[in-house]
PDB file of N, CA and C in Angstrom:
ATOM      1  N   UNK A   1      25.867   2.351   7.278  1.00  0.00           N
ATOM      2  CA  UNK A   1      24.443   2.204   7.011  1.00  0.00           C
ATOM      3  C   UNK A   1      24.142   2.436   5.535  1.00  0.00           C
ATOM      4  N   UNK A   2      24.707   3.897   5.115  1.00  0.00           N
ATOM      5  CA  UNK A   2      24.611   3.549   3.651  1.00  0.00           C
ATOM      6  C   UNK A   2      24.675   2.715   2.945  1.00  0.00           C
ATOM      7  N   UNK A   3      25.933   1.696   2.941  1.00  0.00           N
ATOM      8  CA  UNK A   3      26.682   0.943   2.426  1.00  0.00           C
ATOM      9  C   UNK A   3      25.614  -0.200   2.364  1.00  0.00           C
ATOM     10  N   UNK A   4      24.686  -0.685   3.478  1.00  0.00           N
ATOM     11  CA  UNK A   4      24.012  -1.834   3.697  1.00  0.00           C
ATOM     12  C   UNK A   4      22.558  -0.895   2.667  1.00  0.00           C
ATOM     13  N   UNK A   5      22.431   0.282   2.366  1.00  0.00           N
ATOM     14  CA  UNK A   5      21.045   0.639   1.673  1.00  0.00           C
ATOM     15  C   UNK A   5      21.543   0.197   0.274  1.00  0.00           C
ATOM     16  N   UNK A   6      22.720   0.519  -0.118  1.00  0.00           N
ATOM     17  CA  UNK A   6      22.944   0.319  -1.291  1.00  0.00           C
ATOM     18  C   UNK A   6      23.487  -0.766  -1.620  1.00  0.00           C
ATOM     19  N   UNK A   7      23.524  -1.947  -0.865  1.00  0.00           N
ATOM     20  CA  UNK A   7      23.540  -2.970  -1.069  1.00  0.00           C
ATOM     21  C   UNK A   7      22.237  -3.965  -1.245  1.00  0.00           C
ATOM     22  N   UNK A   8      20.964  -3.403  -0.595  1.00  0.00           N
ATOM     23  CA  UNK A   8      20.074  -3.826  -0.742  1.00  0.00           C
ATOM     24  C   UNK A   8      19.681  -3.679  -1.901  1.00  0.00           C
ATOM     25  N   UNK A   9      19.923  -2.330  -2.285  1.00  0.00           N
ATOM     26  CA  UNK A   9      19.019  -1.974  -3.329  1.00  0.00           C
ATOM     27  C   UNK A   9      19.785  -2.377  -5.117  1.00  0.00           C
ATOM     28  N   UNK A  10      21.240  -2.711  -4.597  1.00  0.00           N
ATOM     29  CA  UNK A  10      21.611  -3.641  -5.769  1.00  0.00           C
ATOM     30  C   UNK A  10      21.145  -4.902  -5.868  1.00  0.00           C
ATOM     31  N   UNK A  11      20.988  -5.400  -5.069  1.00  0.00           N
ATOM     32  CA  UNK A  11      20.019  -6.900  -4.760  1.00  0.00           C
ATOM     33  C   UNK A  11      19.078  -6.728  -5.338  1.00  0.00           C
ATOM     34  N   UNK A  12      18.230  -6.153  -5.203  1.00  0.00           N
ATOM     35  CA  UNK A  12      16.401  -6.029  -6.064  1.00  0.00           C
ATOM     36  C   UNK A  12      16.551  -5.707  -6.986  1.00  0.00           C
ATOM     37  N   UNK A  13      17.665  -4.821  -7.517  1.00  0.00           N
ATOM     38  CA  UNK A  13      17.871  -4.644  -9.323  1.00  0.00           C
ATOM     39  C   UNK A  13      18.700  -5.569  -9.549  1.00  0.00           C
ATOM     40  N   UNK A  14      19.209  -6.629  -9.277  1.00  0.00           N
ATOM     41  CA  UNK A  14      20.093  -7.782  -9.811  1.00  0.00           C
ATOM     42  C   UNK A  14      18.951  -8.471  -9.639  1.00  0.00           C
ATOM     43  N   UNK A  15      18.067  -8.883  -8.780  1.00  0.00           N
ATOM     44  CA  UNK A  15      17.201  -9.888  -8.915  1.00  0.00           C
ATOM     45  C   UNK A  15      16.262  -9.789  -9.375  1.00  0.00           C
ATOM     46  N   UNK A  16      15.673  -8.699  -9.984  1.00  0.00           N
ATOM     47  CA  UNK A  16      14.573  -8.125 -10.843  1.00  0.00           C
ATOM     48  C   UNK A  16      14.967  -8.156 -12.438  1.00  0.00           C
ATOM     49  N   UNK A  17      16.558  -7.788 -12.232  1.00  0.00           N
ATOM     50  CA  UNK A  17      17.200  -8.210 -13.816  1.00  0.00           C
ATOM     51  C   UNK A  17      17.403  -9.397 -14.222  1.00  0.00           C
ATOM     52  N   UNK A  18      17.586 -10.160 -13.250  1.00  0.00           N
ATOM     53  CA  UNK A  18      17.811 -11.810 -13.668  1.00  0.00           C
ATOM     54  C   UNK A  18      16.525 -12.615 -13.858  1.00  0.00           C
ATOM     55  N   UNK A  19      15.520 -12.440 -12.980  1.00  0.00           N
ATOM     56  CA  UNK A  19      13.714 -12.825 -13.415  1.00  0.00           C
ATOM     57  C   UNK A  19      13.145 -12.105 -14.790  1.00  0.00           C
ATOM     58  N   UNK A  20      13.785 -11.161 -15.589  1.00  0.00           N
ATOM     59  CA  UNK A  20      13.315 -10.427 -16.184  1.00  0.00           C
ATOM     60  C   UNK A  20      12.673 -11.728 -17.641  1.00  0.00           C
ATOM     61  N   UNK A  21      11.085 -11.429 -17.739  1.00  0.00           N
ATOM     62  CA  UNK A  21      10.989 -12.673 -18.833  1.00  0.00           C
ATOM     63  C   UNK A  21      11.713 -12.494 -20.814  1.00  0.00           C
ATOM     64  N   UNK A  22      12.108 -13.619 -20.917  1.00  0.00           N
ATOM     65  CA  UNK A  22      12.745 -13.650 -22.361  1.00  0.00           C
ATOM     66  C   UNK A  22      11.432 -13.385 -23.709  1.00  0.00           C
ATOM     67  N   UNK A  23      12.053 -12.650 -24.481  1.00  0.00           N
ATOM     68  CA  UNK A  23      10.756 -12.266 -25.054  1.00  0.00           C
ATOM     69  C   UNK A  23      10.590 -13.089 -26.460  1.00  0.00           C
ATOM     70  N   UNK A  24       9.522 -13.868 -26.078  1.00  0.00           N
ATOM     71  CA  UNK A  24       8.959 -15.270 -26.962  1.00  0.00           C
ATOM     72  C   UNK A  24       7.759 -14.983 -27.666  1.00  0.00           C
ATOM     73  N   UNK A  25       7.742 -15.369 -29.194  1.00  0.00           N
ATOM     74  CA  UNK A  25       6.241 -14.973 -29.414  1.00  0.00           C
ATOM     75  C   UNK A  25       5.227 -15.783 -28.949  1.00  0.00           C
ATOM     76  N   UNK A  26       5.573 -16.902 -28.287  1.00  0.00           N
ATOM     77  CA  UNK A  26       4.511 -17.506 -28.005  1.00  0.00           C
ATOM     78  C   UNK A  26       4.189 -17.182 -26.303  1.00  0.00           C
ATOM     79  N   UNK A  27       4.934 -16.518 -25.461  1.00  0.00           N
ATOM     80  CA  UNK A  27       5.344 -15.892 -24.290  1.00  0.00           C
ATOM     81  C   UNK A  27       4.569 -14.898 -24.183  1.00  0.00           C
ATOM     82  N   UNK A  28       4.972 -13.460 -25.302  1.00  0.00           N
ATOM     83  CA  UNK A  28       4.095 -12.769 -25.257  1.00  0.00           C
ATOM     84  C   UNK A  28       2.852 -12.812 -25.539  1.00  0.00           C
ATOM     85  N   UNK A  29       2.152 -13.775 -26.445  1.00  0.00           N
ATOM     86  CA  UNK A  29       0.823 -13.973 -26.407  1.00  0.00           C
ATOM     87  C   UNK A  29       0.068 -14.238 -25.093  1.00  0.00           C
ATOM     88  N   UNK A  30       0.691 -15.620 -24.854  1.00  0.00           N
ATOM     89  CA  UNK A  30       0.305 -15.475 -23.427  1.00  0.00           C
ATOM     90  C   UNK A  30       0.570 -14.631 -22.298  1.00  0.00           C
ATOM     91  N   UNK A  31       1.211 -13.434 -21.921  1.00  0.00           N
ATOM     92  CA  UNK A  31       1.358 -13.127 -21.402  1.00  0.00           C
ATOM     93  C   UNK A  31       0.261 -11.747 -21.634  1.00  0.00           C
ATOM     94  N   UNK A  32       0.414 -11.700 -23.138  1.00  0.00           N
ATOM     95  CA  UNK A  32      -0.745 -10.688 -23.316  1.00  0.00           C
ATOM     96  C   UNK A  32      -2.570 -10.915 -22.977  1.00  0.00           C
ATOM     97  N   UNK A  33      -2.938 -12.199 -23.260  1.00  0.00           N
ATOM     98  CA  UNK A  33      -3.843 -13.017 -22.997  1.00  0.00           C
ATOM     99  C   UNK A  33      -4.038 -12.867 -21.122  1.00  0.00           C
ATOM    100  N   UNK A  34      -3.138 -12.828 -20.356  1.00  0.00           N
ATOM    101  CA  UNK A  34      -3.388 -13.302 -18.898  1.00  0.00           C
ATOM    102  C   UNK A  34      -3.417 -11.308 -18.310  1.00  0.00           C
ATOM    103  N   UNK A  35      -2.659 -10.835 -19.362  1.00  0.00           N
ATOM    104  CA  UNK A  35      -3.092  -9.351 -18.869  1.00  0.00           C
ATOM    105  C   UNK A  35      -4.135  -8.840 -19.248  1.00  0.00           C
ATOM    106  N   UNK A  36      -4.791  -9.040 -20.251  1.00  0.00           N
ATOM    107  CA  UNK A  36      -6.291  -8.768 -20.353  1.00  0.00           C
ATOM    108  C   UNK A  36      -7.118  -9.508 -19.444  1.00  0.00           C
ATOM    109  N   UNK A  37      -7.210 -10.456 -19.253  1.00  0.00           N
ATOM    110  CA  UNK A  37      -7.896 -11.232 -17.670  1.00  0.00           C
ATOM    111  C   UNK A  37      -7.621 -10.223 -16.555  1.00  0.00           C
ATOM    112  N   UNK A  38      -6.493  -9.881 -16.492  1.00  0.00           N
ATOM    113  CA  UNK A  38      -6.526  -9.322 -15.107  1.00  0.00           C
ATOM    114  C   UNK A  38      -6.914  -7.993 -15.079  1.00  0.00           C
ATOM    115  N   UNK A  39      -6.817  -7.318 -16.597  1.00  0.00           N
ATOM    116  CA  UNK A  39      -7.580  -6.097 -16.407  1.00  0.00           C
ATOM    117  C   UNK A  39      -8.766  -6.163 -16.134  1.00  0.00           C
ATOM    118  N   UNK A  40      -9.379  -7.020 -16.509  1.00  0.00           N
ATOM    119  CA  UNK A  40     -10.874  -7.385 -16.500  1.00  0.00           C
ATOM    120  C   UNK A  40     -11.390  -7.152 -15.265  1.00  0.00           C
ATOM    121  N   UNK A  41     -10.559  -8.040 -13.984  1.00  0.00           N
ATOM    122  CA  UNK A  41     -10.742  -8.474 -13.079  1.00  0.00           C
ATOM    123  C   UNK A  41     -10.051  -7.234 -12.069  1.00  0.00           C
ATOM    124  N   UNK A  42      -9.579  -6.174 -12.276  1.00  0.00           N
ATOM    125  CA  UNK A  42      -8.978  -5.264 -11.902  1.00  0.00           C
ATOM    126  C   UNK A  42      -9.881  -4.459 -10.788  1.00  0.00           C
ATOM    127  N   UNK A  43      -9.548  -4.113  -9.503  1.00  0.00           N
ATOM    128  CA  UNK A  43     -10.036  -3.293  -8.529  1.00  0.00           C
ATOM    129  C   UNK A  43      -9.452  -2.055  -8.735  1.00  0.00           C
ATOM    130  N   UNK A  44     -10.153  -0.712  -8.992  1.00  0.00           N
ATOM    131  CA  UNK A  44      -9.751   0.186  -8.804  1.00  0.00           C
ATOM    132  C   UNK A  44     -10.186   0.886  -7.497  1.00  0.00           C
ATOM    133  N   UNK A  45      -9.413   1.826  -6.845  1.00  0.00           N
ATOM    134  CA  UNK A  45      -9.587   2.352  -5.694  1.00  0.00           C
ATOM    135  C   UNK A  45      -9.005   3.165  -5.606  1.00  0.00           C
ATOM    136  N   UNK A  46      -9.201   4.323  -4.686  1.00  0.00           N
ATOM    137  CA  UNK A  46      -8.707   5.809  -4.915  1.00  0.00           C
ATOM    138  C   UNK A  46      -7.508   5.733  -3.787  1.00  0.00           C
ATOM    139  N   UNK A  47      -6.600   6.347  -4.341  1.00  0.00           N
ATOM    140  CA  UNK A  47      -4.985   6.048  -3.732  1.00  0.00           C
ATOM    141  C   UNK A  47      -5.018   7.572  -3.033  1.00  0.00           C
ATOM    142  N   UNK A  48      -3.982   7.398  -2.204  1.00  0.00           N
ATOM    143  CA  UNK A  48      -3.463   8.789  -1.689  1.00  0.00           C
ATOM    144  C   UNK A  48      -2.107   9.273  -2.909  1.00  0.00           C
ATOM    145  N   UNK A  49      -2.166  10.837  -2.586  1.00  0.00           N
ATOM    146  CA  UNK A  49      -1.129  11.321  -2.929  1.00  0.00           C
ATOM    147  C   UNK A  49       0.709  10.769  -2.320  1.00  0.00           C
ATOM    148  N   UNK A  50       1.436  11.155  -3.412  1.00  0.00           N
ATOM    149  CA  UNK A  50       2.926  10.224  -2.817  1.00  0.00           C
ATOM    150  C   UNK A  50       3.358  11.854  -1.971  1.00  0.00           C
ATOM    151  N   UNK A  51       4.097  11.537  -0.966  1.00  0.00           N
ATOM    152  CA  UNK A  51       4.451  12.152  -0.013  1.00  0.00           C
ATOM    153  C   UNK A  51       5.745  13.003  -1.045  1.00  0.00           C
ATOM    154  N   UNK A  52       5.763  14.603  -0.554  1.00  0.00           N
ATOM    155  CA  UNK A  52       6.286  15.092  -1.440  1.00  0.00           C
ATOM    156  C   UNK A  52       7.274  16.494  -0.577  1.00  0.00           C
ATOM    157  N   UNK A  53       7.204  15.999   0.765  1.00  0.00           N
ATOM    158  CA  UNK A  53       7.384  17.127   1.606  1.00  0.00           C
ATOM    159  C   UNK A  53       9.338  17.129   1.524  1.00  0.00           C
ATOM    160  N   UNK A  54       9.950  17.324   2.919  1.00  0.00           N
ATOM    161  CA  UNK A  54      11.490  17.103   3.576  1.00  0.00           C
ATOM    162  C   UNK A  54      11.576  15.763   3.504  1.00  0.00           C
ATOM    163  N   UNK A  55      12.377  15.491   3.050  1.00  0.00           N
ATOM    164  CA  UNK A  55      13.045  13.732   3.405  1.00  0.00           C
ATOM    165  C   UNK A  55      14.290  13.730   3.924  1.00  0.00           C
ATOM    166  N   UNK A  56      14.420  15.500   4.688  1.00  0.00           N
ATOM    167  CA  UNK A  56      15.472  15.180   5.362  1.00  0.00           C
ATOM    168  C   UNK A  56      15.487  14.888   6.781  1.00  0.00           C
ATOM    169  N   UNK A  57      14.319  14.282   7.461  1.00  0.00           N
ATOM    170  CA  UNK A  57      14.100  13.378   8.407  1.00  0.00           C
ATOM    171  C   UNK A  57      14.804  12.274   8.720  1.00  0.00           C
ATOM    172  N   UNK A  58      14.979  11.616   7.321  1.00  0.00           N
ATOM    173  CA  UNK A  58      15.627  10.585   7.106  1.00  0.00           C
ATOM    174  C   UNK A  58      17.358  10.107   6.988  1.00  0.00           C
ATOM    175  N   UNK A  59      17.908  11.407   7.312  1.00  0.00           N
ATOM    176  CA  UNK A  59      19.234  11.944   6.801  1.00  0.00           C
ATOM    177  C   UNK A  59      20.189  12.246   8.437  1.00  0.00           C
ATOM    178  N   UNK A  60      19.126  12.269   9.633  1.00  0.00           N
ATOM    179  CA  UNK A  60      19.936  12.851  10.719  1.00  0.00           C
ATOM    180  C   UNK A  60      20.427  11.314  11.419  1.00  0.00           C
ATOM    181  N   UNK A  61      21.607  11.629  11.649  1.00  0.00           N
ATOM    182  CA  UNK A  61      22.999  11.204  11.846  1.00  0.00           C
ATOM    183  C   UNK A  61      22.612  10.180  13.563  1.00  0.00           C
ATOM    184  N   UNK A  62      21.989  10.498  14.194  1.00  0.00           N
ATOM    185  CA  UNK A  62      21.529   9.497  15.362  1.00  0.00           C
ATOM    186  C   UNK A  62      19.851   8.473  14.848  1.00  0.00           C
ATOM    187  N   UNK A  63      20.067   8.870  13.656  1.00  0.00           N
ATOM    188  CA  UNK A  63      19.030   7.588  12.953  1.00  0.00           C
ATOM    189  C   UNK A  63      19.389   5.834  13.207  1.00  0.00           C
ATOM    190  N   UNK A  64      20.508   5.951  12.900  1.00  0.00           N
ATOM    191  CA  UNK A  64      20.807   4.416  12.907  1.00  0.00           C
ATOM    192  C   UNK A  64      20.568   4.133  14.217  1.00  0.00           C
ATOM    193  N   UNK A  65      21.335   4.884  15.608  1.00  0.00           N
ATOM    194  CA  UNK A  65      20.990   4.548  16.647  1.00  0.00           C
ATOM    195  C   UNK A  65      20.303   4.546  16.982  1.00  0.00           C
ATOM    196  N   UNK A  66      18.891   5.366  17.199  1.00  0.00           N
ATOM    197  CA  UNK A  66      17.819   5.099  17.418  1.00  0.00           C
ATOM    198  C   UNK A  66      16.689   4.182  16.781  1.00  0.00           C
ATOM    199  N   UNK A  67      17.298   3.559  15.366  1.00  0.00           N
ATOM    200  CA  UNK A  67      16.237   2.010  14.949  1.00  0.00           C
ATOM    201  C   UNK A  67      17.204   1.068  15.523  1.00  0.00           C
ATOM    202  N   UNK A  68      18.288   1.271  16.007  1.00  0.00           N
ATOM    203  CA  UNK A  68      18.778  -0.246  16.382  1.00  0.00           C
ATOM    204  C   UNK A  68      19.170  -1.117  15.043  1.00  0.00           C
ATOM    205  N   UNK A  69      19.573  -0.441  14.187  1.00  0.00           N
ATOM    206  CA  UNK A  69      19.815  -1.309  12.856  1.00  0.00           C
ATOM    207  C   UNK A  69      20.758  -2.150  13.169  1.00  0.00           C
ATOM    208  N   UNK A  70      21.966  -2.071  13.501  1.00  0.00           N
ATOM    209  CA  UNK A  70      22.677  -3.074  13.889  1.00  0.00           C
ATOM    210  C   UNK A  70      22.506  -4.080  14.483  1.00  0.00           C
ATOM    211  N   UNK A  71      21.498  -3.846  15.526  1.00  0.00           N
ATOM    212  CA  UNK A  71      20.531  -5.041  16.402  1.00  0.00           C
ATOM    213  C   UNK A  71      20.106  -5.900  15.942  1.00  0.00           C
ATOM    214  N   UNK A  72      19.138  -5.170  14.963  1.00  0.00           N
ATOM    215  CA  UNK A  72      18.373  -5.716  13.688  1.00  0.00           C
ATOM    216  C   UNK A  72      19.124  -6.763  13.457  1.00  0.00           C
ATOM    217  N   UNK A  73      19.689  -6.289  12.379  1.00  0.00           N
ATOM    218  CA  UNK A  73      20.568  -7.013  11.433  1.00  0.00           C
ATOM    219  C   UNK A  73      21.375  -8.174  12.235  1.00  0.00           C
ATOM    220  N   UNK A  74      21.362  -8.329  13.807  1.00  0.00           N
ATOM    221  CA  UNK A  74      22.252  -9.242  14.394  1.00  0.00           C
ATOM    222  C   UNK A  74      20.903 -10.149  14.691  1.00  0.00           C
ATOM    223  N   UNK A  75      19.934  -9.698  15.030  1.00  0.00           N
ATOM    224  CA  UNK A  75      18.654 -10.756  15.472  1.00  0.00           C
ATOM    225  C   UNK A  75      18.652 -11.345  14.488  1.00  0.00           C
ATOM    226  N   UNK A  76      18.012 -10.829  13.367  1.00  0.00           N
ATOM    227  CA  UNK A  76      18.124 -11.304  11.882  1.00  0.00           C
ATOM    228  C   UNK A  76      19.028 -12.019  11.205  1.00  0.00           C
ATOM    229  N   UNK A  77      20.291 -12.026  12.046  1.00  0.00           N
ATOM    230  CA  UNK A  77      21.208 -12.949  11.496  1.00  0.00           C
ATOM    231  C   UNK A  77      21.768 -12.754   9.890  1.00  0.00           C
ATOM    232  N   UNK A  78      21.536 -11.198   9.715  1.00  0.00           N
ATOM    233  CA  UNK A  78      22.119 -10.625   8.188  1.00  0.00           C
ATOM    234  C   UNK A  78      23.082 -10.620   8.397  1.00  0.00           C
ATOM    235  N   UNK A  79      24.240 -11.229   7.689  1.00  0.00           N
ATOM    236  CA  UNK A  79      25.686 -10.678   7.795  1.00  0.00           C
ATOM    237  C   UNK A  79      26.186  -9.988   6.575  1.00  0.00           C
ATOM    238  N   UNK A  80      27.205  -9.581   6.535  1.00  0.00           N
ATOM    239  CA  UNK A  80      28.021  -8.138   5.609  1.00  0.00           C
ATOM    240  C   UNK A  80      27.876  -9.213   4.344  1.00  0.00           C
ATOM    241  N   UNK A  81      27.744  -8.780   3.169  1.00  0.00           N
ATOM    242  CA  UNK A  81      27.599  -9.887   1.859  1.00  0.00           C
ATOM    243  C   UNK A  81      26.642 -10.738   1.616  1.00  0.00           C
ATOM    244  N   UNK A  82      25.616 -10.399   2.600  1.00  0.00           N
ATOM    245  CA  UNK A  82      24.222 -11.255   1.870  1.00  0.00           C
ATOM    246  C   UNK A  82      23.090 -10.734   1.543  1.00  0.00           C
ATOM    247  N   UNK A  83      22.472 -11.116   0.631  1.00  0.00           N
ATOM    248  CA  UNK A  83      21.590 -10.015   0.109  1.00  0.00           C
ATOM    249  C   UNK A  83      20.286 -10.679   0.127  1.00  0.00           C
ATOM    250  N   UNK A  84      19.320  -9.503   0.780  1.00  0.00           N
ATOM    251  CA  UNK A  84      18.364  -9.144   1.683  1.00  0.00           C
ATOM    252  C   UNK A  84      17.223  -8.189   0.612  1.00  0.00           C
ATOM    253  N   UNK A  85      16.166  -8.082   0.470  1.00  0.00           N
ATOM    254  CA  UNK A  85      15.413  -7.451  -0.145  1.00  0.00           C
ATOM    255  C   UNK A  85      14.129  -6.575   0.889  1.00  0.00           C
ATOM    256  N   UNK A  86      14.220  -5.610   1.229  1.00  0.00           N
ATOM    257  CA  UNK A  86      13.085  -4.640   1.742  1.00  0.00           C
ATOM    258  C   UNK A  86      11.724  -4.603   1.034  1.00  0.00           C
ATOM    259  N   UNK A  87      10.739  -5.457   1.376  1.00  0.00           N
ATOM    260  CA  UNK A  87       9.045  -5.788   0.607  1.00  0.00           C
ATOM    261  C   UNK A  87       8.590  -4.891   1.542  1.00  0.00           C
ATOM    262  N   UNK A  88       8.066  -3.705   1.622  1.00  0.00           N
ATOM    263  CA  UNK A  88       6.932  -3.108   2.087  1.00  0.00           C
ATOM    264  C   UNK A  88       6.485  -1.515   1.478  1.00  0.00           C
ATOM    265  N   UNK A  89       5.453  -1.103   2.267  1.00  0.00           N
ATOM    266  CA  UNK A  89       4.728   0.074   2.036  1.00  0.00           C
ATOM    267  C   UNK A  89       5.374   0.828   1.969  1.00  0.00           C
TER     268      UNK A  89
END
């Protein structure tokens, strides 16, 4: 199970490093230009605090069996060497 976390999570830093934009002066203008728009246009809203408690919830040893990760990963049709990215909350 490890092995498949840290495989994910080389995936999103290889694919976050390879999108990374080339730095152009005519790039950054615009890019500086479209971030002032969006500050403009910016919603602020009051966030919760980040969870700061035990995360050793996450660490006990009948975890995998009880999400069914392997299941998962067979419905899903993930196999060993393909890389998969985790998008959520």
């Amino acid at each position: 199970m490890m092995y498949r976390i840290r495989l994910i999570l080389f995936a999103i830093v290889a694919a976050l490093a390879v999108s990374a934009p080339v730095a152009c002066p005519t790039v950054l203008v615009s890019a500086r230009a479209i971030q002032s728009q969006s500050d403009a246009r910016r919603i602020t809203r009051p966030v919760s605090k980040p969870y700061t408690g035990d995360l050793s919830i996450f660490e006990d040893p009948e975890r995998d069996e009880k999400l069914q990760i392997n299941r998962v990963m067979d419905v899903l049709k993930i196999k060993d060497g393909s890389s998969v990215a985790d998008i959520g909350a």
